[in-house]
Protein backbone atom coordinates (compact mmCIF):
# COMPACT_ATOMS: atom_id res chain seq x y z
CA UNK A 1 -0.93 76.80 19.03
CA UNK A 2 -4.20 77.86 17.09
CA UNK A 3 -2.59 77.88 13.90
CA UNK A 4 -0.88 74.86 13.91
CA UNK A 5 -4.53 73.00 15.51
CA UNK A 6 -5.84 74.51 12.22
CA UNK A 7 -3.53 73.41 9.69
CA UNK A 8 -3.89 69.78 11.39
CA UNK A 9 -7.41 69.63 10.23
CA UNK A 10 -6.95 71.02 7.20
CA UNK A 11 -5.42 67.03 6.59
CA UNK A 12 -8.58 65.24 8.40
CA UNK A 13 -9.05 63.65 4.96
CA UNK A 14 -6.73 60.71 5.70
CA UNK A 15 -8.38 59.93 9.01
CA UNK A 16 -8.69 56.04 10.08
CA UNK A 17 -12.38 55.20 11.52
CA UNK A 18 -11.97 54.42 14.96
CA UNK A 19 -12.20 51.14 16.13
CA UNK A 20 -12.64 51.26 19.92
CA UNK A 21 -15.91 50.56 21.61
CA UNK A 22 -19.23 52.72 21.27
CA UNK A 23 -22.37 52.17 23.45
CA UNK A 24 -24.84 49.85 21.68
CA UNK A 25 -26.57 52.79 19.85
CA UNK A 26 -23.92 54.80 19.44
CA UNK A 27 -24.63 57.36 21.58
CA UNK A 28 -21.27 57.05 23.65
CA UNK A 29 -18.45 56.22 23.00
CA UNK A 30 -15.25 55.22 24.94
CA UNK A 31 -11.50 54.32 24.17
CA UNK A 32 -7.43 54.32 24.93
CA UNK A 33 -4.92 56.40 23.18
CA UNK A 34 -2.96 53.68 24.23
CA UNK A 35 -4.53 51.55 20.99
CA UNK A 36 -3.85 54.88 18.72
CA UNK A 37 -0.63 55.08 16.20
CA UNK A 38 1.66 57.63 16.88
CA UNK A 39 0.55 60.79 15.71
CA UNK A 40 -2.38 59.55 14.29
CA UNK A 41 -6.14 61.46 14.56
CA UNK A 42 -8.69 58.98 15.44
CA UNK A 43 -12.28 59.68 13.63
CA UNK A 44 -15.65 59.30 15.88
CA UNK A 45 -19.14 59.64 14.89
CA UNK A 46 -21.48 60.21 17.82
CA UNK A 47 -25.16 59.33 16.26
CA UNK A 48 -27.32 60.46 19.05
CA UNK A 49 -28.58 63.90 20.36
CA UNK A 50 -27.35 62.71 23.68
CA UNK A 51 -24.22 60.68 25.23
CA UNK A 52 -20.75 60.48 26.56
CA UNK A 53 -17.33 60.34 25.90
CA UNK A 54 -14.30 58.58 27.58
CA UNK A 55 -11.06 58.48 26.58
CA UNK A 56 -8.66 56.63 28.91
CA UNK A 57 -4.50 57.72 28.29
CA UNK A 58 -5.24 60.50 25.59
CA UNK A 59 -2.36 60.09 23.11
CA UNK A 60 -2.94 62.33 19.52
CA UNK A 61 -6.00 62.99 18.78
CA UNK A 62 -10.05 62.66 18.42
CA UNK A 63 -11.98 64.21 16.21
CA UNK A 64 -15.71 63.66 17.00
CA UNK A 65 -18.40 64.74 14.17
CA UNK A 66 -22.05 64.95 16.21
CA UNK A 67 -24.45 63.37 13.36
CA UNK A 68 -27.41 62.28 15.27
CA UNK A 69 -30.05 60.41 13.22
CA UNK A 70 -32.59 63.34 13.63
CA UNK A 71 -33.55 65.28 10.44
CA UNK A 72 -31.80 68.55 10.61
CA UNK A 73 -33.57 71.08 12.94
CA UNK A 74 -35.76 68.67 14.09
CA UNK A 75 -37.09 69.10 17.80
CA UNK A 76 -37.84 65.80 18.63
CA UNK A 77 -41.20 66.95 20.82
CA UNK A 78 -43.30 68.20 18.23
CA UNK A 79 -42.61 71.84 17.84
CA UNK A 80 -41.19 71.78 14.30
CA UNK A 81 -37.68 73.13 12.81
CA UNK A 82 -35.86 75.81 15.28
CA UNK A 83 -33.46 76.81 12.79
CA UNK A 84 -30.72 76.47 15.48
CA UNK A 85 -28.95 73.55 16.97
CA UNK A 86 -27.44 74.27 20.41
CA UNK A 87 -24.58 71.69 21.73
CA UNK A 88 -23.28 71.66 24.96
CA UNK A 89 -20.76 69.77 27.11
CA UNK A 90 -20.40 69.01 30.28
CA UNK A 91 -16.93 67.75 31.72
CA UNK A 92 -16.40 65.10 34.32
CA UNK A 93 -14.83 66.72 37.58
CA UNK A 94 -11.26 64.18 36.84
CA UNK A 95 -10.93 65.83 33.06
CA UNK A 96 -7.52 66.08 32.26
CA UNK A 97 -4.69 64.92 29.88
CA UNK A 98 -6.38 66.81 26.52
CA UNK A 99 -8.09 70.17 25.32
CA UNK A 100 -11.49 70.33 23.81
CA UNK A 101 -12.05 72.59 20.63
CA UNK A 102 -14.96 73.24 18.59
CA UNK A 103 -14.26 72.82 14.82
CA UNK A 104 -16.00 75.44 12.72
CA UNK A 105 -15.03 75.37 8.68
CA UNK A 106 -11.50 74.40 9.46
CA UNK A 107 -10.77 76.64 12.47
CA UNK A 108 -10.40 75.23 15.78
CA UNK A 109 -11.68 77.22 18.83
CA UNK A 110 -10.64 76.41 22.60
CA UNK A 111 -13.90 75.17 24.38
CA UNK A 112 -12.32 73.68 27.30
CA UNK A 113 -8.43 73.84 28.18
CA UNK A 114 -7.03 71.41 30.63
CA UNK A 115 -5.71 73.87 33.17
CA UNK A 116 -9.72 75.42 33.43
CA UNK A 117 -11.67 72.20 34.75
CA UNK A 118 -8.52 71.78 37.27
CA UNK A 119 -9.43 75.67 39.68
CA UNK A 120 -12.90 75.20 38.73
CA UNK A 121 -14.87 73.28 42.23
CA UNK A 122 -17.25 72.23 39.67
CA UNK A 123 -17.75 71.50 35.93
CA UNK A 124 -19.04 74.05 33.97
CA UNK A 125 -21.58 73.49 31.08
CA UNK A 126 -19.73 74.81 27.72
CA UNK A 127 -22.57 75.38 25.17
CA UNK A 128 -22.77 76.68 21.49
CA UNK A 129 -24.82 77.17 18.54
CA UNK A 130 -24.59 75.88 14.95
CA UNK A 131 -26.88 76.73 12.02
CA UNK A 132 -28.65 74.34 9.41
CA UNK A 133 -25.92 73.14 7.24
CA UNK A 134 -23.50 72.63 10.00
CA UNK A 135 -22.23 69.56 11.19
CA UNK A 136 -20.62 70.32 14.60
CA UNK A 137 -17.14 68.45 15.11
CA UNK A 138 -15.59 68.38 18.64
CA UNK A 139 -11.36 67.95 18.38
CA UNK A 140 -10.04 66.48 21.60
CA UNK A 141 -6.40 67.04 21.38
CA UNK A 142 -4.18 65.12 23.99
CA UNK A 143 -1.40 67.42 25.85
CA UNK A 144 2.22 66.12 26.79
CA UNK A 145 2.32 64.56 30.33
CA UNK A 146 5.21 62.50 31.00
CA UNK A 147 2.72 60.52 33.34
CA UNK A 148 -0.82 59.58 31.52
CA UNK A 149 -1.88 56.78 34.02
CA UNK A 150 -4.10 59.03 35.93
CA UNK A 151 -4.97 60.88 32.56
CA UNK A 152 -9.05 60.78 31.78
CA UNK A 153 -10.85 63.45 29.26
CA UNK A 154 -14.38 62.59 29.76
CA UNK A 155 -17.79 64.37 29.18
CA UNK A 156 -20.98 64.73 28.48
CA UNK A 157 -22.67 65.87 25.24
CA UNK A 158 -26.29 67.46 24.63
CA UNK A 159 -27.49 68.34 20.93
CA UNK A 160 -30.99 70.76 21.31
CA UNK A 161 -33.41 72.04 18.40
CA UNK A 162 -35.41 73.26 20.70
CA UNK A 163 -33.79 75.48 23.11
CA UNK A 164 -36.49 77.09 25.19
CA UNK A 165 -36.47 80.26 23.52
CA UNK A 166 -35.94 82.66 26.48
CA UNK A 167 -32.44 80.58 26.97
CA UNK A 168 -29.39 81.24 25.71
CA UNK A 169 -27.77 78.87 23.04
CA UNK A 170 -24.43 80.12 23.87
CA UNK A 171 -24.78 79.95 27.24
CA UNK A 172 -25.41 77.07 30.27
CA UNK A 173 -29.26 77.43 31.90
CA UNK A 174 -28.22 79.70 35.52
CA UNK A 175 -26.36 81.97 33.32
CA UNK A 176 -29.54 84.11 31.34
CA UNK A 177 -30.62 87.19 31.92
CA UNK A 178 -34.00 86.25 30.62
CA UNK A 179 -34.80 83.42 32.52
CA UNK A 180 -36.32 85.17 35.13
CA UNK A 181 -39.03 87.47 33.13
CA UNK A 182 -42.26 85.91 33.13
CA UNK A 183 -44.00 83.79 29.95
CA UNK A 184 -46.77 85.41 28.19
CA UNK A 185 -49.54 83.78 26.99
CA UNK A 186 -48.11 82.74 23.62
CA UNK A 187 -44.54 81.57 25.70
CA UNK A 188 -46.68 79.48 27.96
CA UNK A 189 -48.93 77.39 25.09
CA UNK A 190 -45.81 76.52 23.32
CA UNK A 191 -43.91 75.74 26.42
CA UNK A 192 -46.88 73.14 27.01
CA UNK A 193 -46.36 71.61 23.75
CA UNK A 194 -42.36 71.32 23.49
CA UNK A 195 -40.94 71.06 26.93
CA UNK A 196 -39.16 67.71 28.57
CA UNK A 197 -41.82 68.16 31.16
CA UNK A 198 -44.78 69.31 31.93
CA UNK A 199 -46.38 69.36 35.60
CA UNK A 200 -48.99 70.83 37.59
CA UNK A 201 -48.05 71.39 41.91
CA UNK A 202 -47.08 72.82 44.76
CA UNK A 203 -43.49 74.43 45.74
CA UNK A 204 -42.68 72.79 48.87
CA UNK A 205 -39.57 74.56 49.68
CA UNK A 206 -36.65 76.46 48.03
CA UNK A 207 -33.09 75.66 48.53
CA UNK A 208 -29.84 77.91 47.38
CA UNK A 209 -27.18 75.83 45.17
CA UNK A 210 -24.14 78.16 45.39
CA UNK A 211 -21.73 75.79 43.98
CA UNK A 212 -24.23 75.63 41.09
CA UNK A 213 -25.51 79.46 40.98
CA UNK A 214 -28.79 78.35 41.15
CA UNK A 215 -32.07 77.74 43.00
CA UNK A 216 -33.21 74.37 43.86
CA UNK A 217 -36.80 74.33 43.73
CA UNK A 218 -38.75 71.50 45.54
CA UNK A 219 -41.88 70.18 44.58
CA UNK A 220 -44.86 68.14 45.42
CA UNK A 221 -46.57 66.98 41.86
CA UNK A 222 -50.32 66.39 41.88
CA UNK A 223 -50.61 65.81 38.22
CA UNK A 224 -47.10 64.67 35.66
CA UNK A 225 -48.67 65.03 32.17
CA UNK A 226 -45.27 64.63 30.43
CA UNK A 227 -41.77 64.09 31.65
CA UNK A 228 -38.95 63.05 29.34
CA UNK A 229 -37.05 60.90 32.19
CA UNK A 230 -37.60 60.47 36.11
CA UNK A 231 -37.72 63.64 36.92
CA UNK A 232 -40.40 63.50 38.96
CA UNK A 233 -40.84 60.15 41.44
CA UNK A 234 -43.81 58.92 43.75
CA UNK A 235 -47.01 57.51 44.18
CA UNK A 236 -49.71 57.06 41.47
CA UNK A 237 -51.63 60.23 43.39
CA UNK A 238 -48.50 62.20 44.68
CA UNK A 239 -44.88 62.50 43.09
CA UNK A 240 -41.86 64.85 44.19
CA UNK A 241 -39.04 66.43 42.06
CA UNK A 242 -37.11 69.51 41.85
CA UNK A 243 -36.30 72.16 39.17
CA UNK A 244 -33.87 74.46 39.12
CA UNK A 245 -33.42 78.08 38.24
CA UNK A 246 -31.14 80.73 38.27
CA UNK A 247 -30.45 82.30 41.56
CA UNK A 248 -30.89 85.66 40.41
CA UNK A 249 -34.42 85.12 39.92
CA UNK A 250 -35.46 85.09 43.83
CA UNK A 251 -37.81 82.56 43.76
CA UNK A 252 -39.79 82.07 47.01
CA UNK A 253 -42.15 79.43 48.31
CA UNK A 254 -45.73 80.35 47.61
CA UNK A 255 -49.09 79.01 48.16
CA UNK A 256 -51.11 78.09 45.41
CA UNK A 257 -51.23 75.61 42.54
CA UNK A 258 -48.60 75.97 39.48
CA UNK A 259 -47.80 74.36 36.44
CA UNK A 260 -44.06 73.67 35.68
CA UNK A 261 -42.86 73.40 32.43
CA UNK A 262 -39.30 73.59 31.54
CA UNK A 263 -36.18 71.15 29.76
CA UNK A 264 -33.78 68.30 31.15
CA UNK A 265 -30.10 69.68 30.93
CA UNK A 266 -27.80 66.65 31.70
CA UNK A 267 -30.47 64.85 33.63
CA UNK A 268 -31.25 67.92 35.71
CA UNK A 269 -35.05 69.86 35.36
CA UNK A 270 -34.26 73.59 34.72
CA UNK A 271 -37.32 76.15 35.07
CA UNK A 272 -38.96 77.48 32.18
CA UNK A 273 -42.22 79.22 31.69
CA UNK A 274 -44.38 78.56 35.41
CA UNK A 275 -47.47 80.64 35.58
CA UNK A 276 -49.73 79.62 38.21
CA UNK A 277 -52.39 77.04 36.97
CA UNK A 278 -55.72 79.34 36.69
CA UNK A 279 -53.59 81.67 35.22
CA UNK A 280 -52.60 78.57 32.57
CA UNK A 281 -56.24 77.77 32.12
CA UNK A 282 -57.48 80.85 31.37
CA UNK A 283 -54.58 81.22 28.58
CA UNK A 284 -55.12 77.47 27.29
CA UNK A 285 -59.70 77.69 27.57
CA UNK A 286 -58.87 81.38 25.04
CA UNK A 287 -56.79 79.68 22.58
CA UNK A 288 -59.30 76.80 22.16
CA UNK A 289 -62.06 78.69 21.60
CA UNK A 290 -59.96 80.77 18.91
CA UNK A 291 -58.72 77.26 17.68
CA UNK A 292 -54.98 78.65 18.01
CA UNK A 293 -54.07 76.05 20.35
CA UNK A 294 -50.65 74.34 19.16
CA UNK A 295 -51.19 71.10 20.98
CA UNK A 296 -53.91 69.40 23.00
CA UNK A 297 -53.06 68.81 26.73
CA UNK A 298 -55.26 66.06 28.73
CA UNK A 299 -57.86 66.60 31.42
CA UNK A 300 -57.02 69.82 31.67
């Protein structure tokens, strides 16, 4: 099945542009294998470091290139080149009617097979790594159903130069072994300057996420410096928002003021470096005075 996958791409060259409808920026896209010839590979280019696809009836084939308009290795939040792009999908619970591959030189490799996402209670992130020069390409290939109505291969896409660095490219967020060790001072100042968020509060409460593998941490924000979405929600003086971290780490409710930074995975806040805030201060005061401060933080 590999082999022949492979030799089909080895004849991408002929590939039509697809004509069925992207999201205004294309960031997402969405279509029918209805509208496809038979046999025929339809080409996709995703330009955005985030989106979604949805393909209604899959019939042949998709081959998706992930080109976002970024310069290559770019972060996007300041901290430079990483040197490593990490991509990662997330399937909609109703996948079904195609396998995903990743495309590397020619080679296909199975991502996600149809029969996975169906014993699985919930979707599992898929995530891998490509290096500068790569230009990832995701091959949805449709599998024979004598019934399509009911057929949907969606998901969700992510595109990251800036993994946090104690994270795992190749791996979803609850799934590190080094999540749980704690930042050092160096970890901490650059987590400051590159993360989705930034926040300074108390933990309210802990929950356990089974289904997820992780811990739900709740919060009470007293001060959002940065947040790349909605993370956290509130009044002007008072906002509340979660994180989330692996389970493994036994987290705990403690008194005491922290500051929270960490990265939005598929609109969700996972835990990164989370020292508690004179501990922060003390770091962020020494590396002003020694002028090796990477980034200037506000009222601090």
């Amino acid at each position: 099945m590999l082999g022949s996958l492979a030799l089909l791409v080895s004849f991408l060259s002929g590939l039509r542009a697809s004509t069925a409808s992207y999201s205004e920026d294309q960031c997402s896209w969405r279509g029918s294998g209805l509208s496809q010839l038979q046999g025929s590979v339809e080409q996709v280019w995703l330009r955005c470091a985030e989106g979604s696809v949805e393909w209604l009836y899959p019939a042949g084939a998709l081959r998706l290139t992930l080109s976002p308009r970024l310069p290559w290795g770019f972060t996007g939040n300041g901290g430079g080149a990483s040197g490593v792009l990490s991509v990662c999908v997330k399937p909609a619970e109703e996948f079904g009617g195609a396998q995903l591959y990743l495309e590397r030189s020619g080679v296909l490799e199975l991502v996600l097979g149809e029969q996975e996402n169906e014993v699985n209670a919930s979707p599992r992130v898929h995530c891998f790594s490509a290096t500068p020069g790569e230009r990832p390409a995701l091959f949805l290939q449709a599998t024979p159903h004598q019934d399509i109505s009911r057929r949907v291969a969606a998901f969700r896409y992510e595109l990251r130069g800036d993994w946090p660095p104690r994270m795992s490219v190749d791996s979803d967020p609850n799934s590190s072994e080094d999540a749980c060790r704690p930042c050092n001072n160096s970890e901490i100042l650059m987590a400051v300057c590159t993360s989705d968020f930034v926040v300074r509060g108390n933990i309210r409460a802990v929950e356990q996420d089974p289904t997820l593998g992780a811990a739900v941490i709740k919060v009470v924000a007293t001060r959002v410096f940065r947040q790349k979405s909605a993370l956290f929600t509130g009044g002007r003086l008072t906002r509340s928002g979660e994180f989330r971290t692996p389970m493994q780490c036994g987290v705990r409710p403690g008194a005491g003021s922290f500051l929270f930074t960490g990265h939005a995975h598929f609109g969700q806040a996972w835990l990164g470096c989370a020292p508690r805030y004179k501990d922060f201060q003390r770091a962020y005061n020494q590396a002003r005075l020694a002028q090796e401060m990477p980034c200037e933080l506000d009222a601090v």
